[in-house]
C-alpha atoms as a PDB file:
ATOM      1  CA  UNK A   1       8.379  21.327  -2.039  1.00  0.00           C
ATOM      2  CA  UNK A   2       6.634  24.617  -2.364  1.00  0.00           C
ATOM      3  CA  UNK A   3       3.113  24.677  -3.900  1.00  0.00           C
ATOM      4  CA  UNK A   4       2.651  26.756  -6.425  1.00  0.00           C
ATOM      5  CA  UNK A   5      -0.809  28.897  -4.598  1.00  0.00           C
ATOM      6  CA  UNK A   6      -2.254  29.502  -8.186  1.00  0.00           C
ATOM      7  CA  UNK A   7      -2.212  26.760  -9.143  1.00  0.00           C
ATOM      8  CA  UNK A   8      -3.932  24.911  -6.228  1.00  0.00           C
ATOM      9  CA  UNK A   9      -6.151  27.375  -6.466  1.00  0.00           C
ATOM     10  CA  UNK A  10      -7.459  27.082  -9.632  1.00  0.00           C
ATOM     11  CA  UNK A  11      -7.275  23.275  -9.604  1.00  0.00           C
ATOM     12  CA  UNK A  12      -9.853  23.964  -6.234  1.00  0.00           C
ATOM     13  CA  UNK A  13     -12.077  26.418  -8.322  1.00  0.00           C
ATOM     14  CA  UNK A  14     -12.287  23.768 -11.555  1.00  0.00           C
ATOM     15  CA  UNK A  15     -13.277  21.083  -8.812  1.00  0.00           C
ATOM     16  CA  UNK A  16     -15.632  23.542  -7.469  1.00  0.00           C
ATOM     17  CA  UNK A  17     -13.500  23.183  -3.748  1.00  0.00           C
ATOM     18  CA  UNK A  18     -13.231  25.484  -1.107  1.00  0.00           C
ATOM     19  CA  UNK A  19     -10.726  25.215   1.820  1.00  0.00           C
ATOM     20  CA  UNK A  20     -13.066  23.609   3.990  1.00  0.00           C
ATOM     21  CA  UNK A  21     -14.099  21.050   0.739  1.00  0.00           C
ATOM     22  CA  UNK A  22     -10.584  20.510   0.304  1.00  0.00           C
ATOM     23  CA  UNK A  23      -9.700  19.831   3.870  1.00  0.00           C
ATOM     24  CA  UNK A  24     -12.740  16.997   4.197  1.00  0.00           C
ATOM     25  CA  UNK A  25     -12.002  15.542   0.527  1.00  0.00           C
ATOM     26  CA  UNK A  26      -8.055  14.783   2.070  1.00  0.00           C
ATOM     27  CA  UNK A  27      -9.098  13.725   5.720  1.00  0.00           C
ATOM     28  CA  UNK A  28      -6.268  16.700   6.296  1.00  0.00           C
ATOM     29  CA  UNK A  29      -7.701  18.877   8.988  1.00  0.00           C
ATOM     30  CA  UNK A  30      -8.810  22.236   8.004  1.00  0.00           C
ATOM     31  CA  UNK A  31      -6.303  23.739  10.805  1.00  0.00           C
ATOM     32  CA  UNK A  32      -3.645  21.737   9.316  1.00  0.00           C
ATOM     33  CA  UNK A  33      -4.715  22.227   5.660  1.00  0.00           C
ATOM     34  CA  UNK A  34      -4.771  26.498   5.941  1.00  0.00           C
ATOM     35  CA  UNK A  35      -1.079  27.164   6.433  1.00  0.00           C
ATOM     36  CA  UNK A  36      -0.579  25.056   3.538  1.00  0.00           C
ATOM     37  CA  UNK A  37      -3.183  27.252   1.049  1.00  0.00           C
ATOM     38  CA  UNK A  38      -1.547  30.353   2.348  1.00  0.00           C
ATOM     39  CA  UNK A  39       1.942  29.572   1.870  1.00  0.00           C
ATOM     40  CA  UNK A  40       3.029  29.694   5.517  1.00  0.00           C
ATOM     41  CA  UNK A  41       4.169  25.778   5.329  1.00  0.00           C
ATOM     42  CA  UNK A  42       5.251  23.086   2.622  1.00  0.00           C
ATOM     43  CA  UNK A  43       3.422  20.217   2.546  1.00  0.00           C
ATOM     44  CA  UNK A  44       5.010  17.054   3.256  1.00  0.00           C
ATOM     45  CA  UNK A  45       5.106  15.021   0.188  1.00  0.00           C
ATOM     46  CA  UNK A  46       2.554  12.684   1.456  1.00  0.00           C
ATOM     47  CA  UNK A  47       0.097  15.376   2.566  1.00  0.00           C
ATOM     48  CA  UNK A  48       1.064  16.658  -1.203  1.00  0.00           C
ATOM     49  CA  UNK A  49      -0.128  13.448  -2.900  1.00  0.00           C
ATOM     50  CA  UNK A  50      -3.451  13.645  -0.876  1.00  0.00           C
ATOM     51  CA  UNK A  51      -4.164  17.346  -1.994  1.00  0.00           C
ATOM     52  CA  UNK A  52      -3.375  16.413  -5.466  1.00  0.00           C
ATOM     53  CA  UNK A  53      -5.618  12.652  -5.169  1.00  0.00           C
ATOM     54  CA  UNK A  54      -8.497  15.346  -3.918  1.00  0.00           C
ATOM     55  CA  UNK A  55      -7.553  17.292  -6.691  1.00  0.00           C
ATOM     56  CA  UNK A  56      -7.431  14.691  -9.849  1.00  0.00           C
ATOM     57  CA  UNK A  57      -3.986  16.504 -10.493  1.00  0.00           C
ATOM     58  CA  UNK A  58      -0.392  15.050 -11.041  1.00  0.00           C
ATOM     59  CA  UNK A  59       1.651  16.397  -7.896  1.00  0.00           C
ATOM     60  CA  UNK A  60       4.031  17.731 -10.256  1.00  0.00           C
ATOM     61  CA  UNK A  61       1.503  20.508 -11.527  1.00  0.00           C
ATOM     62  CA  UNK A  62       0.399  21.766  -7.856  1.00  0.00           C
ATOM     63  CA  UNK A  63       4.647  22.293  -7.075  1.00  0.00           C
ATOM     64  CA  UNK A  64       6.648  25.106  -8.010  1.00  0.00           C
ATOM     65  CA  UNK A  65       8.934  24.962 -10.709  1.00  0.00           C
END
């Protein structure tokens, strides 16, 4: 599953979230969480449901299509 940057991004802007926000809202270490945000690495789908919980966003949204 591939997130879909923009949209993570903006979902992190409306929640007013920055990587480091992000990374202590999922208990997903900020090491971990960066290759994630940059697109180097997909997300498990469990580590997906956490960044979308964080998020208040269906998983669906934060993948691309």
């Amino acid at each position: 599953m591939k997130l879909n940057l923009t949209k993570v991004k903006l979902a992190m802007a409306t929640k007013c979230l920055s990587s480091r926000g992000l990374a202590e809202k999922t208990k997903i270490p900020y090491p971990t969480l960066v290759p994630y945000l940059r697109g180097a690495r997909e997300p498990k789908p469990e580590t997906l449901g956490k960044i979308a919980k964080a998020l208040e966003v269906d998983p669906a949204k934060l993948i691309e299509d």
